[in-house]
C-alpha atoms as a PDB file:
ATOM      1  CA  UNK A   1       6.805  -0.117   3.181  1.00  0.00           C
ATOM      2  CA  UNK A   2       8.563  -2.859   5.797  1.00  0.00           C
ATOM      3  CA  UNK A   3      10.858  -0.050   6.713  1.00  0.00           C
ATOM      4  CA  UNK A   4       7.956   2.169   7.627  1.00  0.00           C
ATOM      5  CA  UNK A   5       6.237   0.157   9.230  1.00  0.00           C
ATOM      6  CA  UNK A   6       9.181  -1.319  11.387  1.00  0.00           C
ATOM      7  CA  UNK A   7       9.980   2.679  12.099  1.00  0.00           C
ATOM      8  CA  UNK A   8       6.501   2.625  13.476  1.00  0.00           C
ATOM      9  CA  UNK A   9       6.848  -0.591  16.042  1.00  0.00           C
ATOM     10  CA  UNK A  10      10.620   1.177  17.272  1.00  0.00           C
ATOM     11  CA  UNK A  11       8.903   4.275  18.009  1.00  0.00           C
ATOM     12  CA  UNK A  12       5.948   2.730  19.790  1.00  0.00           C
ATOM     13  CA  UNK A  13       8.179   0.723  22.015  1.00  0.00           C
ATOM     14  CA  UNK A  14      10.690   3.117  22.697  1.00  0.00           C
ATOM     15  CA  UNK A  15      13.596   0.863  21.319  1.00  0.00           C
ATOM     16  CA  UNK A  16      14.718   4.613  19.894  1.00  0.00           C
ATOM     17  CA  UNK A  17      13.111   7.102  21.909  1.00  0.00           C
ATOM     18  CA  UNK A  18      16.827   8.748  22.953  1.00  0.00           C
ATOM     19  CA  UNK A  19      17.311   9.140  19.246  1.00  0.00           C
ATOM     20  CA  UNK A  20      14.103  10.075  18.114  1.00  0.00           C
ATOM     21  CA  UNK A  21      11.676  12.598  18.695  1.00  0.00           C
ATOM     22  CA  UNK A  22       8.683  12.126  20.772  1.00  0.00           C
ATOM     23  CA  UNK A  23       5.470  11.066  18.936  1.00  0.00           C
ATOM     24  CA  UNK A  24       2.473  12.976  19.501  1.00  0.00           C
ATOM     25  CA  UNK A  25      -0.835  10.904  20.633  1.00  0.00           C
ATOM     26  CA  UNK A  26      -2.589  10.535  17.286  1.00  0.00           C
ATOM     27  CA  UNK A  27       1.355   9.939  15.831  1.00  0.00           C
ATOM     28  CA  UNK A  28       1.483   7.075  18.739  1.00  0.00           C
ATOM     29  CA  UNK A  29      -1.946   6.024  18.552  1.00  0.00           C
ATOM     30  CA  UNK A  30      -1.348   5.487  14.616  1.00  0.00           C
ATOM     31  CA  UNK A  31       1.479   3.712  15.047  1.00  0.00           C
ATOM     32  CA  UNK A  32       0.176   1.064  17.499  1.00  0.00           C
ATOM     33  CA  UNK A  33      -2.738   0.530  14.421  1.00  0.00           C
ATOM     34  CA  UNK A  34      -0.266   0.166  12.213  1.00  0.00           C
ATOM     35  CA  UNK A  35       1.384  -2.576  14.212  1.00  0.00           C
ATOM     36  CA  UNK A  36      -1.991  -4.204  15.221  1.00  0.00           C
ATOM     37  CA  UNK A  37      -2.549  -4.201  11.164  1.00  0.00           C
ATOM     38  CA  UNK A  38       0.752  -6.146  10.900  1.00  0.00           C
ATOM     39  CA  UNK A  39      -0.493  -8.394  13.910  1.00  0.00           C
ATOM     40  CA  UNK A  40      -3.519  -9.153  12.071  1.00  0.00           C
ATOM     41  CA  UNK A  41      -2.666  -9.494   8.204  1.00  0.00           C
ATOM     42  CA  UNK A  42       0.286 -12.308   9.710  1.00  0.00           C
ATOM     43  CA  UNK A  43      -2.273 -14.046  11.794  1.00  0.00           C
ATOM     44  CA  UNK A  44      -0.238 -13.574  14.932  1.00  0.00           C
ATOM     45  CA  UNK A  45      -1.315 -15.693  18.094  1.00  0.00           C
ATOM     46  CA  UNK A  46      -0.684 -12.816  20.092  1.00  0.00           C
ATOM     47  CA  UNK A  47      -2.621 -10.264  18.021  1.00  0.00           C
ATOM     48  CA  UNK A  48      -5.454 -10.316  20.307  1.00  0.00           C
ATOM     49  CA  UNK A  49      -3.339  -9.076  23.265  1.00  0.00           C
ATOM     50  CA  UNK A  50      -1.845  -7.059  21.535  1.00  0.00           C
ATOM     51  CA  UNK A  51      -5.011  -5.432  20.424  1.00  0.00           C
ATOM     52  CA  UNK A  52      -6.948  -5.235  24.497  1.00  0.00           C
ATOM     53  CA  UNK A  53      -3.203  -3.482  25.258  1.00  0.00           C
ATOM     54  CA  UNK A  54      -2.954  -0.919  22.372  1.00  0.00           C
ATOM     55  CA  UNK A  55      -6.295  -0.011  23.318  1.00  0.00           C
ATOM     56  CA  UNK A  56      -6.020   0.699  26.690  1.00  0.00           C
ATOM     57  CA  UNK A  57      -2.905   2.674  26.077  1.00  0.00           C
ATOM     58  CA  UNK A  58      -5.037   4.746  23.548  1.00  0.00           C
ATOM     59  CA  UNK A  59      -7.095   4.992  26.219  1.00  0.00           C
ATOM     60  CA  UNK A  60      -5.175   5.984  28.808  1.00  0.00           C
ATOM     61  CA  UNK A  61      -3.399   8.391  27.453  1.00  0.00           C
ATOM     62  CA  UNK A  62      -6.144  10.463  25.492  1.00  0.00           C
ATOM     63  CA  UNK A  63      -6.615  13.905  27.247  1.00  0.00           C
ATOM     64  CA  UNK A  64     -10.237  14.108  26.706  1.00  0.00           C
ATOM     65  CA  UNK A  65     -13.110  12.258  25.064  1.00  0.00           C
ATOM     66  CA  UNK A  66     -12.608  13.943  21.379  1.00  0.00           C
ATOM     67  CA  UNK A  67      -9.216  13.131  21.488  1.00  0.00           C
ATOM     68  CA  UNK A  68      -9.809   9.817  22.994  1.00  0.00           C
ATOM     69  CA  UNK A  69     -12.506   9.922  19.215  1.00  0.00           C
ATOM     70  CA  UNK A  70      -9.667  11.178  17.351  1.00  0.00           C
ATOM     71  CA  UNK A  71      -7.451   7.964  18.248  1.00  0.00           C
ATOM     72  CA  UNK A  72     -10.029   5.760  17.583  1.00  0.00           C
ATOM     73  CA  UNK A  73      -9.926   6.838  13.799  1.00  0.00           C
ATOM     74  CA  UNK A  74      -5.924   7.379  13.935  1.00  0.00           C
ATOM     75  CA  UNK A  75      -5.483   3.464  15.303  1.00  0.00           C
ATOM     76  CA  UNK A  76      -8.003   2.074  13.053  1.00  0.00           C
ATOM     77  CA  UNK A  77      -6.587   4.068   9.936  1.00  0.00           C
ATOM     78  CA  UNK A  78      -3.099   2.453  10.771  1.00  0.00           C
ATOM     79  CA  UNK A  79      -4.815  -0.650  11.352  1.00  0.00           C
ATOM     80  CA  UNK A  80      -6.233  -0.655   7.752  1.00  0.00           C
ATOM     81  CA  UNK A  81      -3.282   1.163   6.220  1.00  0.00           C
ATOM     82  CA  UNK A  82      -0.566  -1.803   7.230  1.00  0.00           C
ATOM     83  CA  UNK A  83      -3.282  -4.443   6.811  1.00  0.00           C
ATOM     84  CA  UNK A  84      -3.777  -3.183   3.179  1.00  0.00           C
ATOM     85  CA  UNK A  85      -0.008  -3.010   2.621  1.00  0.00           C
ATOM     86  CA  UNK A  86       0.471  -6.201   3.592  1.00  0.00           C
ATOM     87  CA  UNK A  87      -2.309  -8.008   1.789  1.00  0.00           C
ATOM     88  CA  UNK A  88      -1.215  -5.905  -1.819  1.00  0.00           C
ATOM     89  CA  UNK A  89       2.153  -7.608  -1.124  1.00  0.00           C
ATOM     90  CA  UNK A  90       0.559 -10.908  -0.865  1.00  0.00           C
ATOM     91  CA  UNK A  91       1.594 -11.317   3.018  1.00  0.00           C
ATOM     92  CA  UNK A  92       5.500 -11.795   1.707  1.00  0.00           C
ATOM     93  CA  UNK A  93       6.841 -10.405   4.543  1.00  0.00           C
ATOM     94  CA  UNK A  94       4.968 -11.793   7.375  1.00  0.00           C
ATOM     95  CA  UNK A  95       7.366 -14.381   8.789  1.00  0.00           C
ATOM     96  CA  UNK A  96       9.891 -11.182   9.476  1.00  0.00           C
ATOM     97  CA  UNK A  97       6.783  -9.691  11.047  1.00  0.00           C
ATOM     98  CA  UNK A  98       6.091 -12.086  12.866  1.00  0.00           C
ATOM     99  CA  UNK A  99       9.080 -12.671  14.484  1.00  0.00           C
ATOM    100  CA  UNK A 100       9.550  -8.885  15.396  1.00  0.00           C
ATOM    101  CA  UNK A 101       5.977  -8.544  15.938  1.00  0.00           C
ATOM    102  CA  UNK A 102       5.859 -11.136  18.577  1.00  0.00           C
ATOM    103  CA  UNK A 103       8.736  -9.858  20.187  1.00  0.00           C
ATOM    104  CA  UNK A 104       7.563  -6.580  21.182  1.00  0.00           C
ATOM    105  CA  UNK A 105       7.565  -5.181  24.788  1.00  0.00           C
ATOM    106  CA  UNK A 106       4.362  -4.197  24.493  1.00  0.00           C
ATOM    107  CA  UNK A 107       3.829  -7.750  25.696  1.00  0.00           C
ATOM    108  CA  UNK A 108       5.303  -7.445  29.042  1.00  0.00           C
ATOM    109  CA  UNK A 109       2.796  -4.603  29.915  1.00  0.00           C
ATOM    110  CA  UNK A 110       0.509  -5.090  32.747  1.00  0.00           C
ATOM    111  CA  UNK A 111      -3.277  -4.079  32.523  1.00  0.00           C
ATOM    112  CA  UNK A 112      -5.333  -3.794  35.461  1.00  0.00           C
ATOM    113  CA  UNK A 113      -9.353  -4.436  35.994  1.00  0.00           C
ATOM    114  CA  UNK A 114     -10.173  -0.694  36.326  1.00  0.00           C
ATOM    115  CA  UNK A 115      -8.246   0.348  33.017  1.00  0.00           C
ATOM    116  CA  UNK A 116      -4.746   0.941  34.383  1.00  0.00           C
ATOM    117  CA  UNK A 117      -1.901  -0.279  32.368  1.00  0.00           C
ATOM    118  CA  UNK A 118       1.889  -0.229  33.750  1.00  0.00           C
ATOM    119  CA  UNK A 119       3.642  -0.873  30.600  1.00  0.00           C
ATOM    120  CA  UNK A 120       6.927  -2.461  30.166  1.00  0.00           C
ATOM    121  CA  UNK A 121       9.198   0.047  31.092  1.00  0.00           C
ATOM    122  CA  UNK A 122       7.352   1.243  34.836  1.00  0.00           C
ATOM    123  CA  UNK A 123       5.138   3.860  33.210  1.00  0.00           C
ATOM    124  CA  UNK A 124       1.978   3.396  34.717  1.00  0.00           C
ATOM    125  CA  UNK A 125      -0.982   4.903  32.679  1.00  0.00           C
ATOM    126  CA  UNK A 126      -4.584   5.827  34.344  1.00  0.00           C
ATOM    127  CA  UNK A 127      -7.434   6.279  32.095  1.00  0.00           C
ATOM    128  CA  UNK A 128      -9.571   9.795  33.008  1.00  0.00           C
ATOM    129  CA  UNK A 129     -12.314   7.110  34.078  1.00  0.00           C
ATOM    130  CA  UNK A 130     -12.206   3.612  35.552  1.00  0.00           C
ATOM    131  CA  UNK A 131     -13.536   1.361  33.485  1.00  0.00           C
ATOM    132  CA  UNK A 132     -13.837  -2.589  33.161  1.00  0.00           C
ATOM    133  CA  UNK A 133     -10.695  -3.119  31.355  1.00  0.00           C
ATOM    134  CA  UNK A 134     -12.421  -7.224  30.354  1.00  0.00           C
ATOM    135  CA  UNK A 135     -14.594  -5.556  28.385  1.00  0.00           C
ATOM    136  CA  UNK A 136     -12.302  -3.376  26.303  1.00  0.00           C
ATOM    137  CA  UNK A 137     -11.617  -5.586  23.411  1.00  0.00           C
ATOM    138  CA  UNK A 138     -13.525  -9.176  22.679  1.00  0.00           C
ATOM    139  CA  UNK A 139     -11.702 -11.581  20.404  1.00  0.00           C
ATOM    140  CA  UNK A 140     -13.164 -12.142  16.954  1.00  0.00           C
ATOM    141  CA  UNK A 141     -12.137 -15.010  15.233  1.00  0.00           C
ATOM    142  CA  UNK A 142     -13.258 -14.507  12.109  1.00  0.00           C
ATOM    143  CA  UNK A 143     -11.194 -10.911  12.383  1.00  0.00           C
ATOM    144  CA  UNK A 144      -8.587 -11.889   9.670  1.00  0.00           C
ATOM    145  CA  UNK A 145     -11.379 -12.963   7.343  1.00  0.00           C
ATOM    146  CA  UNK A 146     -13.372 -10.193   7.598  1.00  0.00           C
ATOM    147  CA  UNK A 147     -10.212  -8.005   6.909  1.00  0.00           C
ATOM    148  CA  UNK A 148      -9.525  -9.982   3.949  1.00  0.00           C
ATOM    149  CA  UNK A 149     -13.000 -10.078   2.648  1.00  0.00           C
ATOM    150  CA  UNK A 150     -12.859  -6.143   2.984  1.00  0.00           C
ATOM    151  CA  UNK A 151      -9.915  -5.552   1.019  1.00  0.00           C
ATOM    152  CA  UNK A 152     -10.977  -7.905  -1.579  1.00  0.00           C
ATOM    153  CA  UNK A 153     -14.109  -5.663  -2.287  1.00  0.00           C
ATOM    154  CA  UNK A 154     -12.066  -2.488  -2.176  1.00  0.00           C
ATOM    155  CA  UNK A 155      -9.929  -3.715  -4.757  1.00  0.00           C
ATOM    156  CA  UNK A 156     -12.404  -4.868  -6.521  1.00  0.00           C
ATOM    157  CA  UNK A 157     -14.555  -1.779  -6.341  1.00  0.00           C
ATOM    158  CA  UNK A 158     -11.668   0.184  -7.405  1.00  0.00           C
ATOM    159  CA  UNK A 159     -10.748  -1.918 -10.197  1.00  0.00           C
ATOM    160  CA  UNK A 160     -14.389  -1.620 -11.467  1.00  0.00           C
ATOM    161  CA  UNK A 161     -14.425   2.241 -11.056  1.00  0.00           C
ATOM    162  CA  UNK A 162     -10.990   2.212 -13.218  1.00  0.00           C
ATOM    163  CA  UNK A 163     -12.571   0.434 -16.109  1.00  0.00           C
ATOM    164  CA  UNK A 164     -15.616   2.605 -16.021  1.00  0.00           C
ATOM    165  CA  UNK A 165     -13.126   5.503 -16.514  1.00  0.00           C
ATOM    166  CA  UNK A 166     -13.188   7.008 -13.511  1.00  0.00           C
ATOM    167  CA  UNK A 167     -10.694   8.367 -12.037  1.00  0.00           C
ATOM    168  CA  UNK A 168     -10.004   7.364  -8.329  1.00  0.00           C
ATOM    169  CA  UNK A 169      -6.622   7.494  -6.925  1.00  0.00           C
ATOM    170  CA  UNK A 170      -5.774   3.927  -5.117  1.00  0.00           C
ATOM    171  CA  UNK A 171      -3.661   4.274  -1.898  1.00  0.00           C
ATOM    172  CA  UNK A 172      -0.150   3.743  -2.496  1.00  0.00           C
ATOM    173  CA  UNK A 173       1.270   1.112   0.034  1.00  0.00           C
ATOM    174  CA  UNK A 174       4.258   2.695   0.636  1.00  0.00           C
ATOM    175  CA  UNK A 175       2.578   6.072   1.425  1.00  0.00           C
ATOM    176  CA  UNK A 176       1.972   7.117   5.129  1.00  0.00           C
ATOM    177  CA  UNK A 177       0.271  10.282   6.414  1.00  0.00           C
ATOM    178  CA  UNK A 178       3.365  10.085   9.061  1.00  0.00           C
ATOM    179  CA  UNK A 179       5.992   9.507   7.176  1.00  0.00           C
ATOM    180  CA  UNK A 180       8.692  11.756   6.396  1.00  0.00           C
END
C-alpha cells in the first residue's frame, strides 16, 4: 500500500515524469486525493495548503465543467481511499509520510487571487473562469475527526452486515483502481 501510494506523490510531482508515462486528469486528479488522504490521516500542518493547491490544480486543469465534476469524485475517492488505508494500518506509517509528505514541491507552487496557479516547476495553470481563489478551500479543524469518525462507522457497519450474513466485499487497502 506505502509503495502505491508513494508511486502516486512521484507522479504528481513529476520527480519521474521522464520515466513514466503521463497521467491522465482523473489519473492526476486521483493521485493528488490520494496524497491529500495521506496529508490528512498523518495530521500534517501543511495539509491545509496542500488541500487550497490540489484544488486549484484540479481546477485549472479540468477541460470543462463535467470533467471539472468528474475530478471532484476522482480526488475525493483518493482522498478516502489513502485515508482508509492508512487508518486500517493504524497510522504506522505516518512519520515516513510525513516526512515525504511535507517535502513535496507542490509546496513551492504559487496561487494567485483570480485562480491562477504557477506551480513549482514554471507551469502556469489558468482556470476556464476567474474565480476568488480565498474562497476555494476553508480550513476545518475538526477535518481529521470527522474522517476518523467516518471510517469508524464504515467499519462498523460492515462488520455488522458480516455477522448478519451478508455478504459485502470490504475494500482491500492495498487495492487501487490505478494501479497496475
Amino acid at each position: 500500500m506505502y509503495k502505491l501510494v508513494f508511486f502516486c506523490v512521484l507522479m504528481v510531482l513529476g520527480n519521474t515524469a521522464a520515466a513514466a508515462p503521463k497521467l491522465t486528469y482523473l489519473e492526476e486528479i486521483f493521485a493528488l486525493g490520494s496524497v491529500a488522504g495521506q496529508g490528512l490521516a498523518c495530521r500534517s500542518p501543511k495539509y491545509d495548503q496542500f488541500e487550497l493547491l490540489a484544488r486549484a490544480i484540479m481546477i485549472g486543469k479540468a477541460a470543462n465543467g463535467e470533467m471539472q465534476k468528474q475530478g471532484i469524485e476522482e480526488y475525493n475517492a483518493g482522498k478516502v481511499e489513502a485515508f482508509m488505508n492508512i487508518e486500517a494500518e493504524n497510522f504506522a506509517s505516518c512519520s515516513t509520510i510525513l516526512k515525504e509528505f511535507e517535502r513535496q514541491k507542490i509546496f513551492s507552487s504559487v496561487l494567485y487571487s483570480d485562480g491562477r496557479i504557477k506551480l513549482y516547476d514554471g507551469t502556469m495553470i489558468t482556470p476556464r473562469n476567474p474565480y476568488d481563489a480565498s474562497k476555494l478551500y476553508q480550513k476545518d479543524p475538526q477535518a481529521f475527526e470527522k474522517a476518523h469518525a467516518a471510517y469508524k462507522k464504515s467499519v462498523a457497519k460492515a462488520k455488522e452486515n458480516a455477522k448478519n450474513a451478508k455478504k459485502i466485499p470490504l475494500m482491500d487497502p492495498n487495492y487501487s483502481k490505478y494501479a497496475q
